[in-house]
C-alpha atoms as a PDB file:
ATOM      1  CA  UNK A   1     -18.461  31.908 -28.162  1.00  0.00           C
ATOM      2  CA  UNK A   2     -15.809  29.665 -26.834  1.00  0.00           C
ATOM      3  CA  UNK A   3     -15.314  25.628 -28.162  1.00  0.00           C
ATOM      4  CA  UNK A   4     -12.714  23.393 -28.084  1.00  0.00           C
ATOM      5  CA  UNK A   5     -11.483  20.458 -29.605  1.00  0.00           C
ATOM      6  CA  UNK A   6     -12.459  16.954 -29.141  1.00  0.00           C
ATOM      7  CA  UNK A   7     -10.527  13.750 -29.523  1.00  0.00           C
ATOM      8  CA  UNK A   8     -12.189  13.400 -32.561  1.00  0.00           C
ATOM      9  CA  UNK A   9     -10.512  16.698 -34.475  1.00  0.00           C
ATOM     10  CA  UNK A  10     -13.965  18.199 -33.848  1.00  0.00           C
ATOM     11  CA  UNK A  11     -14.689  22.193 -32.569  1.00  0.00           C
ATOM     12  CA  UNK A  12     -17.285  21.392 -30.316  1.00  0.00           C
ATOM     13  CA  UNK A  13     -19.694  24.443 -28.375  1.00  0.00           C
ATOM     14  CA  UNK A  14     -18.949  25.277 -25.025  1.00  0.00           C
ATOM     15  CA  UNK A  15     -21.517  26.982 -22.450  1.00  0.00           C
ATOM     16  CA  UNK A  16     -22.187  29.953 -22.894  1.00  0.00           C
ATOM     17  CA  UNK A  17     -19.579  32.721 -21.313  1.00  0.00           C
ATOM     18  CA  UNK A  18     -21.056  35.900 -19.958  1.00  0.00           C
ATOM     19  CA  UNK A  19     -20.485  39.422 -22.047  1.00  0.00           C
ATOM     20  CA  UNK A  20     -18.798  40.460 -19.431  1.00  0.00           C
ATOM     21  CA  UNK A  21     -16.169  37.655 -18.514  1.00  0.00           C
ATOM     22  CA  UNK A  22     -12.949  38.122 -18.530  1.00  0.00           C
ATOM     23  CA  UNK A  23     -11.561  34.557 -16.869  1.00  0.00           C
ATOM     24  CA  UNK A  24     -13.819  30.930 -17.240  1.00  0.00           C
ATOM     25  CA  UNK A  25     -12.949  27.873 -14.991  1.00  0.00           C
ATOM     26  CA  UNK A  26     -13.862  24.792 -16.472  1.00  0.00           C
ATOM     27  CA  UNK A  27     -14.604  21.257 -14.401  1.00  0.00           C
ATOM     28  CA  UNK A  28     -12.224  18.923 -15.761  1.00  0.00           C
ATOM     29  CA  UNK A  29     -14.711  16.009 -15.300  1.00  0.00           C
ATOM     30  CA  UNK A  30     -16.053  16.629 -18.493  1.00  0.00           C
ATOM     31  CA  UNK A  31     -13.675  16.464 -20.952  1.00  0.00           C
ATOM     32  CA  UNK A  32     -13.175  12.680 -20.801  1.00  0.00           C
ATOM     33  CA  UNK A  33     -17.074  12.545 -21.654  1.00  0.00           C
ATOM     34  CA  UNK A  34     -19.029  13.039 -24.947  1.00  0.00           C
ATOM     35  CA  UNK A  35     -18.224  15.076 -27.120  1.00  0.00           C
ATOM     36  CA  UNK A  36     -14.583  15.174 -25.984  1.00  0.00           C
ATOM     37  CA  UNK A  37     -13.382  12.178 -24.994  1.00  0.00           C
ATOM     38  CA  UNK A  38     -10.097  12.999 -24.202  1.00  0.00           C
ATOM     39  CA  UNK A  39      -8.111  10.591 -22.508  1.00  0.00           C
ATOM     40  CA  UNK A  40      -6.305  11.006 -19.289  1.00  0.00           C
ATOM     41  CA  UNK A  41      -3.092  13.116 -20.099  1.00  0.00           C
ATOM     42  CA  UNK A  42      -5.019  14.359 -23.091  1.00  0.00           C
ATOM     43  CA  UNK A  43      -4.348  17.991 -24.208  1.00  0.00           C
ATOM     44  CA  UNK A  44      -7.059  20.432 -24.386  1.00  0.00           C
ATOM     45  CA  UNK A  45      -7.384  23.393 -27.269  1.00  0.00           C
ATOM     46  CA  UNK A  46      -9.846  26.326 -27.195  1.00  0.00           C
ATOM     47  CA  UNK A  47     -10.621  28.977 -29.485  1.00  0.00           C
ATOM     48  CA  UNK A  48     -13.071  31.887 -28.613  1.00  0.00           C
ATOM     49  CA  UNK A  49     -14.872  34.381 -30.853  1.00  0.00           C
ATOM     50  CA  UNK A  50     -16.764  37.688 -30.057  1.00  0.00           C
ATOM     51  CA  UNK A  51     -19.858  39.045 -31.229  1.00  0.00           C
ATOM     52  CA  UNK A  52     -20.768  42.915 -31.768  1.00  0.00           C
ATOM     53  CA  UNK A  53     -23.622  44.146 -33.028  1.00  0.00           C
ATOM     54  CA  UNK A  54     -22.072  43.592 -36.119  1.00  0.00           C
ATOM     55  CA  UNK A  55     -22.086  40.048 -36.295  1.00  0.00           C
ATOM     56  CA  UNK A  56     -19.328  37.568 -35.101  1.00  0.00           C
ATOM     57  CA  UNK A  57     -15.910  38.296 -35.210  1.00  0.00           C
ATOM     58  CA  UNK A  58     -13.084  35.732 -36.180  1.00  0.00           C
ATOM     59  CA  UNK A  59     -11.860  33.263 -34.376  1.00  0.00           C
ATOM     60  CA  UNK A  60      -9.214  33.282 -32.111  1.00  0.00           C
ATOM     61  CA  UNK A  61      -5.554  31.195 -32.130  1.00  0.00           C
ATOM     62  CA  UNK A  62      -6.193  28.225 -30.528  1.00  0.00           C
ATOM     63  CA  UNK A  63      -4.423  28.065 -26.615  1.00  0.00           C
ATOM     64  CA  UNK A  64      -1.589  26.377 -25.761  1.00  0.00           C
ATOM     65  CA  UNK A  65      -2.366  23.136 -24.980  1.00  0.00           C
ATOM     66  CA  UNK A  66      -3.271  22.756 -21.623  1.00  0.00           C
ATOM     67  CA  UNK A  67      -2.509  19.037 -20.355  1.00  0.00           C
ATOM     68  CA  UNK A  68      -5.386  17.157 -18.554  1.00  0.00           C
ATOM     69  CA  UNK A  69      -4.082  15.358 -14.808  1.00  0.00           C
ATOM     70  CA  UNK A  70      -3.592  11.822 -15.554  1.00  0.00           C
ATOM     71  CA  UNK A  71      -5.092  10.207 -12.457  1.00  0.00           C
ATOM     72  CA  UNK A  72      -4.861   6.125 -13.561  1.00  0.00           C
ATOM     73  CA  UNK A  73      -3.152   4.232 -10.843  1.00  0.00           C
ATOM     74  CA  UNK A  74       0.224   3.006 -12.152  1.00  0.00           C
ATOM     75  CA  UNK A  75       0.436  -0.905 -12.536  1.00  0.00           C
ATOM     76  CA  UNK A  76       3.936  -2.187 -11.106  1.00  0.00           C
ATOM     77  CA  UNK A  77       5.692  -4.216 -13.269  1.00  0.00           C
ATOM     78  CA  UNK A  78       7.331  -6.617 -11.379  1.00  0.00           C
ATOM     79  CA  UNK A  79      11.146  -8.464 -12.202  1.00  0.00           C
ATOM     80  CA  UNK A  80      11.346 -11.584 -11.845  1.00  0.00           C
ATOM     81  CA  UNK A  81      15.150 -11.554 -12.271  1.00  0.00           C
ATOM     82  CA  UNK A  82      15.095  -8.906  -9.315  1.00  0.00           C
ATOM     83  CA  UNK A  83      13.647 -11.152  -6.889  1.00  0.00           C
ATOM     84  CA  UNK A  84      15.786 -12.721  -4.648  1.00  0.00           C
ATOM     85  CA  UNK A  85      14.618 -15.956  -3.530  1.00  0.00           C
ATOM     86  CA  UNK A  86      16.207 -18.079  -1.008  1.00  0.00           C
ATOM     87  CA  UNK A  87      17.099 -21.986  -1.971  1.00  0.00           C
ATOM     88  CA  UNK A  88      15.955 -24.444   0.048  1.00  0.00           C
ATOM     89  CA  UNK A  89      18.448 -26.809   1.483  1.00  0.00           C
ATOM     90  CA  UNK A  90      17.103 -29.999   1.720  1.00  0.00           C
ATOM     91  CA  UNK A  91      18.749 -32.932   4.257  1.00  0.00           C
ATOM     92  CA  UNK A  92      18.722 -35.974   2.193  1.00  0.00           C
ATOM     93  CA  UNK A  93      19.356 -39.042   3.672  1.00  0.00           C
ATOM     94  CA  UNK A  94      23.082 -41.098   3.224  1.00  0.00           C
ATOM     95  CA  UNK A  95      22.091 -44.038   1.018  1.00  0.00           C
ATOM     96  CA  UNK A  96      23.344 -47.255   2.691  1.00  0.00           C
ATOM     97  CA  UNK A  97      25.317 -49.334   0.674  1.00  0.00           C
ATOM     98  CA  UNK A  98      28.412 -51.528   0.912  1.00  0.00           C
ATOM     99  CA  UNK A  99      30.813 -49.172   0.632  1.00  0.00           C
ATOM    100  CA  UNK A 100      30.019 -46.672   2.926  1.00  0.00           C
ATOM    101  CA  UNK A 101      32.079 -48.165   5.292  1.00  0.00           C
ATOM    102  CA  UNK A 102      34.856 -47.489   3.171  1.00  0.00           C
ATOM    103  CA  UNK A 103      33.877 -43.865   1.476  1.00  0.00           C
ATOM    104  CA  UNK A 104      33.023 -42.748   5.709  1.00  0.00           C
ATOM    105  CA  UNK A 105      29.138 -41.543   4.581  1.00  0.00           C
ATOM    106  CA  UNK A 106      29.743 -39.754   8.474  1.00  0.00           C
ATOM    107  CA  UNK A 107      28.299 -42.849   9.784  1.00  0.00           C
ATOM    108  CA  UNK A 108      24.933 -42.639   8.068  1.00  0.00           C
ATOM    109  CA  UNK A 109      24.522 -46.332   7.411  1.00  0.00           C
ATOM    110  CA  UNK A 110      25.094 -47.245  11.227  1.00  0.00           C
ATOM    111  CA  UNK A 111      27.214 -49.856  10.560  1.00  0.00           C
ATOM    112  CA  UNK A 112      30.637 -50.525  11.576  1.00  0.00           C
END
């Protein structure tokens, strides 16, 4: 008999492993289902236990965890602070007054 733990600190049943296994692949696709419901990244323990014609034997010491993939797309933060944004340089006009004959204004006032 093999189970293994849920997110919920539950043992829960897995399907049934032939008397004569030595190695079982599991689909990954179901452990972020019911009754798991292990997140992505989550770590998966299992614990197996024979049975003779005796009756069942003890469990076993759980695996080492064994580390789902963690397939969720990375947001990008983005900084602000690291963007560099050009400033805009704006060509005002001179304002004409009386003295810009005086202060020069590069002749914006078009007066001599």
């Amino acid at each position: 008999m093999l189970e293994c733990l849920g997110y919920d600190g539950e043992w829960y049943p897995m399907p049934t492993v032939s008397a004569t296994a030595t190695s079982l692949t599991v689909n990954d696709n179901g452990w972020n289902i019911a009754p798991f419901n292990l997140p992505p990244g989550g770590k998966v323990y299992c614990h197996i236990r024979s049975s003779s014609k005796w009756g069942w034997g003890i469990w076993s010491p759980s695996n080492d965890a064994y580390a789902l993939p963690n397939c969720n797309p990375v947001v990008a933060v983005i900084d602000p602070v690291a963007i560099d944004e050009e400033e805009e340089v704006f060509d005002l006009p001179c304002a004409c007054n009386s003295g810009c004959k005086s202060t020069g204004c590069n002749g914006c006032c078009g007066k001599d």
